[in-house]
C-alpha atoms as a PDB file:
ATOM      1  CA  UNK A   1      79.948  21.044 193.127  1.00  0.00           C
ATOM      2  CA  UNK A   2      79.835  19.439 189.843  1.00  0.00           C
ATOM      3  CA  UNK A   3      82.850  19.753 188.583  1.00  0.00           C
ATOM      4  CA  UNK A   4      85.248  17.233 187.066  1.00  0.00           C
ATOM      5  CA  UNK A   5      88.565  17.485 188.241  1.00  0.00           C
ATOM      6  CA  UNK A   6      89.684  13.983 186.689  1.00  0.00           C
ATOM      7  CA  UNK A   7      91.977  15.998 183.747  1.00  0.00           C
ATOM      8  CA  UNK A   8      93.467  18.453 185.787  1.00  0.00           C
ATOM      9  CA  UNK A   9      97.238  18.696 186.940  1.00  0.00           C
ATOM     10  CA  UNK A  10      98.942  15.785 189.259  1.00  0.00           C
ATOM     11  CA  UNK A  11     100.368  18.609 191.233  1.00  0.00           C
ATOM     12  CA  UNK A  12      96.728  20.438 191.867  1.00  0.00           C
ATOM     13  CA  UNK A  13      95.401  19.841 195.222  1.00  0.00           C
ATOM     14  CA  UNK A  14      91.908  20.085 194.255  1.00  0.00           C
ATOM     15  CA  UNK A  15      90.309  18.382 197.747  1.00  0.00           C
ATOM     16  CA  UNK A  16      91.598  21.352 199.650  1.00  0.00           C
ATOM     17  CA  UNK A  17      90.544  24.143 196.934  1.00  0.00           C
ATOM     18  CA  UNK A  18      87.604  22.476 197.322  1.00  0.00           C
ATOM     19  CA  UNK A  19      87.793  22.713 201.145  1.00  0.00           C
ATOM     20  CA  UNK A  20      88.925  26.230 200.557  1.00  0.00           C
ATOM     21  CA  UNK A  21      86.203  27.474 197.897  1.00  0.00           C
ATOM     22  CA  UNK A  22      83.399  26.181 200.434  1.00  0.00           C
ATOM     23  CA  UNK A  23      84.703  27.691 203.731  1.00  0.00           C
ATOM     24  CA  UNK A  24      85.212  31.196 201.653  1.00  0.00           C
ATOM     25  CA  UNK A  25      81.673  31.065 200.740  1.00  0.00           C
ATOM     26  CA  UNK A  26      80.637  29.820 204.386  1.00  0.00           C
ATOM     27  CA  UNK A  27      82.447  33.197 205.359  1.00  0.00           C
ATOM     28  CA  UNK A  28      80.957  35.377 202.681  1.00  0.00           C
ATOM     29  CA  UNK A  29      77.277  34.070 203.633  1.00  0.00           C
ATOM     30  CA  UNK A  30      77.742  34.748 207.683  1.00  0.00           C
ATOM     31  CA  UNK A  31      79.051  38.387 206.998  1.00  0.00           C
ATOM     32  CA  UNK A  32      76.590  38.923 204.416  1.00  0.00           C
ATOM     33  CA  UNK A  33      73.772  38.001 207.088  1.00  0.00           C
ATOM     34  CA  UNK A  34      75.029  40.066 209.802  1.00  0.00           C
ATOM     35  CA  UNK A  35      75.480  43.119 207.832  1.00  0.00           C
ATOM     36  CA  UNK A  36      72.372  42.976 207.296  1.00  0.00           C
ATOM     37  CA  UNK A  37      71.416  42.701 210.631  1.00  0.00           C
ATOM     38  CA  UNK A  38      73.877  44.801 211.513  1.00  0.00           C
ATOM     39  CA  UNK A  39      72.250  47.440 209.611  1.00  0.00           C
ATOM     40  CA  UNK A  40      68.666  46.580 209.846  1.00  0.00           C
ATOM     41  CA  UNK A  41      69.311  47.162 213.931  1.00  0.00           C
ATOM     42  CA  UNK A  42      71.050  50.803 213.057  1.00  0.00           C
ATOM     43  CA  UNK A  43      67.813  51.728 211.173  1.00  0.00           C
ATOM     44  CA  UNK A  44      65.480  50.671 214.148  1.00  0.00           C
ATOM     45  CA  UNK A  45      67.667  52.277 217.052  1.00  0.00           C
ATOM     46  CA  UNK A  46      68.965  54.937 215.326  1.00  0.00           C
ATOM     47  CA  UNK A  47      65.710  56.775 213.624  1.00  0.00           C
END
């Protein structure tokens, strides 16, 4: 990710929003993907 985080707030934690960010979209991906397998297998067994 190329963002610059240099300017932002002392407080911010911004390695694990980071950390956070990329394990949500990890998550989104994989249920994404079996959904659609998921469903592709409904339309095969169930027609």
């Amino acid at each position: 990710m190329g963002v610059n985080t240099s300017g932002g707030h002392p407080a911010m934690d911004y390695a694990e929003h980071n950390r956070t960010y990329q394990n949500f979209l990890a998550w989104t991906k994989t249920g994404i993907i079996f959904l659609v397998v998921l469903l592709s297998g409904m339309a095969y067994f169930l027609t």
